[in-house]
C-alpha atoms as a PDB file:
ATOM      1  CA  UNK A   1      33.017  91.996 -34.348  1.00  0.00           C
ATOM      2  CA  UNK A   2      36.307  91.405 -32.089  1.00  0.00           C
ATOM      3  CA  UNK A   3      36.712  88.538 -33.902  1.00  0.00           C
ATOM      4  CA  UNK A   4      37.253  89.840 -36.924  1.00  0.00           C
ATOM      5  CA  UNK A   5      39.320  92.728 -36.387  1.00  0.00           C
ATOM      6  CA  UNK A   6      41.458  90.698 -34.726  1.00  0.00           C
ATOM      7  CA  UNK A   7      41.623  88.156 -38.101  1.00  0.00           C
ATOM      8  CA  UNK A   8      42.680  90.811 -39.758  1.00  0.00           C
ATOM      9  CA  UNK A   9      45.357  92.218 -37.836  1.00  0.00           C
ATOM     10  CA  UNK A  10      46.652  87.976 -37.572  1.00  0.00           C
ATOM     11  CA  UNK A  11      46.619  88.745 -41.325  1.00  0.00           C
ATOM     12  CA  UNK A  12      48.803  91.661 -40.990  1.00  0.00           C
ATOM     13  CA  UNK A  13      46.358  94.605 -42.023  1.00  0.00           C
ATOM     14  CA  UNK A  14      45.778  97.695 -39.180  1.00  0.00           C
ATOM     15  CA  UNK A  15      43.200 100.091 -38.986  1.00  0.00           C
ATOM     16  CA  UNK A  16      45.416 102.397 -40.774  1.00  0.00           C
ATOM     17  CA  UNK A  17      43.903 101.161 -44.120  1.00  0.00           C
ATOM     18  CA  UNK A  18      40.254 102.630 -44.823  1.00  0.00           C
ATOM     19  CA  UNK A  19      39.537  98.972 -46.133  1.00  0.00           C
ATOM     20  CA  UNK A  20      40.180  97.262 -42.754  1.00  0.00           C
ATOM     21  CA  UNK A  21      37.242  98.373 -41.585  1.00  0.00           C
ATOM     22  CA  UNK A  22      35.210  97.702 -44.873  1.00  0.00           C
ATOM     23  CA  UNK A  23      36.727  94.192 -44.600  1.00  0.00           C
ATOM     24  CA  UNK A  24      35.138  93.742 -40.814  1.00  0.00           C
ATOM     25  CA  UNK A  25      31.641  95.002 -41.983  1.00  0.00           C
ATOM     26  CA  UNK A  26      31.642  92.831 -45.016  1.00  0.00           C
ATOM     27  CA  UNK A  27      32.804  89.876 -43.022  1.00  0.00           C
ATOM     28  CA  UNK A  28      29.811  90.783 -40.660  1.00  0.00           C
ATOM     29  CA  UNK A  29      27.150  91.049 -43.971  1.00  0.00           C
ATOM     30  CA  UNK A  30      28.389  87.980 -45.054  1.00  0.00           C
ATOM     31  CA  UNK A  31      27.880  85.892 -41.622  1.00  0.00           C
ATOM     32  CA  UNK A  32      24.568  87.435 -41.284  1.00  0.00           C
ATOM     33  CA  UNK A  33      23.565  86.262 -44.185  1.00  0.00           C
ATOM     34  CA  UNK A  34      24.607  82.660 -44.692  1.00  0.00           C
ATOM     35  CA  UNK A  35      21.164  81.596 -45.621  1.00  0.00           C
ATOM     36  CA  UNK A  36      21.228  83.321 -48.448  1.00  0.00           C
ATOM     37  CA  UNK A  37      23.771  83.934 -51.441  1.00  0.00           C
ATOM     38  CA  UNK A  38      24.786  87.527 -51.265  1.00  0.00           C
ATOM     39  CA  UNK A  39      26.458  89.951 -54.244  1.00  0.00           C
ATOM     40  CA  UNK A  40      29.377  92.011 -53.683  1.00  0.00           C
ATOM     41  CA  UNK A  41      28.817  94.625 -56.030  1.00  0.00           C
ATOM     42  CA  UNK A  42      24.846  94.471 -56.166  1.00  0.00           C
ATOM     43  CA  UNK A  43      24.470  94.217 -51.822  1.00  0.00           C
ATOM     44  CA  UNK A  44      27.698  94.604 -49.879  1.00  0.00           C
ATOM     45  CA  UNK A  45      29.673  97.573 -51.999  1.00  0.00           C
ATOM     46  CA  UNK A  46      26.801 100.334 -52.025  1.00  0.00           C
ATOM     47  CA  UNK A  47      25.981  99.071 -48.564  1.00  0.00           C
ATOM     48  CA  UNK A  48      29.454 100.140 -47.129  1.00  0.00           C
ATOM     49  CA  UNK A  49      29.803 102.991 -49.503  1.00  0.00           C
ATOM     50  CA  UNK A  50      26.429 104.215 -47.871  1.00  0.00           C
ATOM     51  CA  UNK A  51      27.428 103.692 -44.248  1.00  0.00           C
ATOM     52  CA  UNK A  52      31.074 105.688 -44.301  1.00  0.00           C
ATOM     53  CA  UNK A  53      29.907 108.301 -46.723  1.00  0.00           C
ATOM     54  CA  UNK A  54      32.110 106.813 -49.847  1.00  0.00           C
ATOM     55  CA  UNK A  55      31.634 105.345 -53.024  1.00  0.00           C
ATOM     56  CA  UNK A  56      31.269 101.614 -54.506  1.00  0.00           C
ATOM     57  CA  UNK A  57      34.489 101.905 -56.176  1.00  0.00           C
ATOM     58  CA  UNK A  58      36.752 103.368 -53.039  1.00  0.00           C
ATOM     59  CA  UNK A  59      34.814 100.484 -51.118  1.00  0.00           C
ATOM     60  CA  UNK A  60      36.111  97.798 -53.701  1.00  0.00           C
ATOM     61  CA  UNK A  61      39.571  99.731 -54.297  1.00  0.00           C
ATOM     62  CA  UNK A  62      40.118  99.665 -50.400  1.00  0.00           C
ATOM     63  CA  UNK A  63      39.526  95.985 -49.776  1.00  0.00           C
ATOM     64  CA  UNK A  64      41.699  94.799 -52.146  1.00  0.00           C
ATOM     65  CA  UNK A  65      44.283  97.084 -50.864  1.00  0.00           C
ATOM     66  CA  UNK A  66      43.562  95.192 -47.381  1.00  0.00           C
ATOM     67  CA  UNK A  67      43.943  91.548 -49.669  1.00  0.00           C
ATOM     68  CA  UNK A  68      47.315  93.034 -50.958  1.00  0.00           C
ATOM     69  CA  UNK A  69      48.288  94.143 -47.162  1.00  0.00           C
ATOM     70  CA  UNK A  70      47.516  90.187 -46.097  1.00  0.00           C
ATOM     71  CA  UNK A  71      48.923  88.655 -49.312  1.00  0.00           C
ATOM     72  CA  UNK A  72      52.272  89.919 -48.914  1.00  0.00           C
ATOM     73  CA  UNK A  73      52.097  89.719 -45.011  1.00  0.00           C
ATOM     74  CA  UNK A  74      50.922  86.261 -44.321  1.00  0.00           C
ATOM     75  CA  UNK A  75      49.941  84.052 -47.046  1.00  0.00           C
ATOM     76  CA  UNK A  76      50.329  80.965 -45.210  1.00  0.00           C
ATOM     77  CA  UNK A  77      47.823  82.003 -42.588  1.00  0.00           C
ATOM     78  CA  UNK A  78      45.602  83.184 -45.125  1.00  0.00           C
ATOM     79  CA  UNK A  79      45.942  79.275 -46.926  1.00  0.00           C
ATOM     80  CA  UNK A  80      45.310  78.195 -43.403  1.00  0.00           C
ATOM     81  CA  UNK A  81      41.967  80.014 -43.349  1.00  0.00           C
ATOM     82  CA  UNK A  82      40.716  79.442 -46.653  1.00  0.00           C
ATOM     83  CA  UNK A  83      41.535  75.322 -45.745  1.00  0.00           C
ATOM     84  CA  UNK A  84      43.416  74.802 -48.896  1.00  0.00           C
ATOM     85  CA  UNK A  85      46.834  76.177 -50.777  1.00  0.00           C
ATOM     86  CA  UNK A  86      46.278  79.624 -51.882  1.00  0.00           C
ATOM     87  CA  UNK A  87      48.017  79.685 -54.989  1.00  0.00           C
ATOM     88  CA  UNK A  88      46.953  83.044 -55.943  1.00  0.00           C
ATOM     89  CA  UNK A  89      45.776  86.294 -54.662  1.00  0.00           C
ATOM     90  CA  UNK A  90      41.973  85.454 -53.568  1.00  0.00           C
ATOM     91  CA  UNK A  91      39.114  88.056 -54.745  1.00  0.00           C
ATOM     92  CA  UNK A  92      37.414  90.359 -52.645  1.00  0.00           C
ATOM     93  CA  UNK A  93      33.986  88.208 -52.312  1.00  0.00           C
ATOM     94  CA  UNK A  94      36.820  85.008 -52.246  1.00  0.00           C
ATOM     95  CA  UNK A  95      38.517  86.866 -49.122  1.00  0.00           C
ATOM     96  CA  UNK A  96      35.412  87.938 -47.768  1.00  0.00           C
ATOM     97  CA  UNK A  97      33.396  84.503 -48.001  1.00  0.00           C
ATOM     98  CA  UNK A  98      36.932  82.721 -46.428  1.00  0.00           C
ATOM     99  CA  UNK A  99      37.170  84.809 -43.362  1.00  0.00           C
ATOM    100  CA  UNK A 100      33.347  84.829 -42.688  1.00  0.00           C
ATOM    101  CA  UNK A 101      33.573  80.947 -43.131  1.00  0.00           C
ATOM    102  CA  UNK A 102      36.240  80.394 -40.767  1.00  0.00           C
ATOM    103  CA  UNK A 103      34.656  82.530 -38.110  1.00  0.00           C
ATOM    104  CA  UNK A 104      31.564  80.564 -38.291  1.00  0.00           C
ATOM    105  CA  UNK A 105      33.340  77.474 -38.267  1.00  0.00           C
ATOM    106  CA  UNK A 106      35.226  78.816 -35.289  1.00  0.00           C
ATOM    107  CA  UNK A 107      32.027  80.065 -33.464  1.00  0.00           C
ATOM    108  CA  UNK A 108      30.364  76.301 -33.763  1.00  0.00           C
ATOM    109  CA  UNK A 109      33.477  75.167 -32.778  1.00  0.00           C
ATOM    110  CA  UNK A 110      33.476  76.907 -29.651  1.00  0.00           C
ATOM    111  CA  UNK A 111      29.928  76.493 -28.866  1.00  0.00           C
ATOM    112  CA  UNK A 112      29.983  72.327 -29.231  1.00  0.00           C
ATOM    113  CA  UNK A 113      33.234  73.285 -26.604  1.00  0.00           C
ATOM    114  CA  UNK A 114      30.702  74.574 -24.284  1.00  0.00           C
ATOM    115  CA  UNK A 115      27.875  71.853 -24.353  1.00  0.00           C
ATOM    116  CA  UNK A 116      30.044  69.099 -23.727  1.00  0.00           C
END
């Protein structure tokens, strides 16, 4: 989970946004559940609204508040992460999916490291 709150802060977000820490726990779902394709809205939304006592919308409102935060902070690092030329603001499940990619890309990165 270190890992990803520290993403986000490379991204230029802080705890003082409500949606920094929905960001992390999304980023967590979504790593968790690789195997599978997961919704935003249907799984991850009420799932954090649930957890910090909010609602779906505030949830959704407050990540792309964080997207804002990163977009105007540090697009290239965000192009850097997603492996391609952001040309425009990504989504919340586009975000989401990116950062949760490049953590498990860094992860097996790290662990190949190790073993040889």
């Amino acid at each position: 989970m270190k890992q990803v709150y520290h993403l986000i802060r490379k991204l230029g977000a802080t705890s003082k946004y409500k949606g920094y820490y929905f960001v992390a726990e999304a980023v967590k779902i979504s790593m968790e559940s690789q195997e599978h394709p997961i919704k935003i809205t249907k799984d991850i939304y009420p799932s954090l609204a649930r957890k910090f006592r909010s609602t779906p919308m505030n949830v959704e409102h407050d990540i792309r508040t964080i997207i804002n935060v990163c977009w105007m902070a540090n697009r290239e690092m965000m192009s850097e992460i997603a492996g391609y030329t952001l040309n425009y603001r990504p989504t919340n499940s586009e975000f989401i999916d990116m950062l949760a990619y490049y953590l498990i890309q860094m992860e097996e990165n790290t662990d190949k490291k190790k073993r040889a």
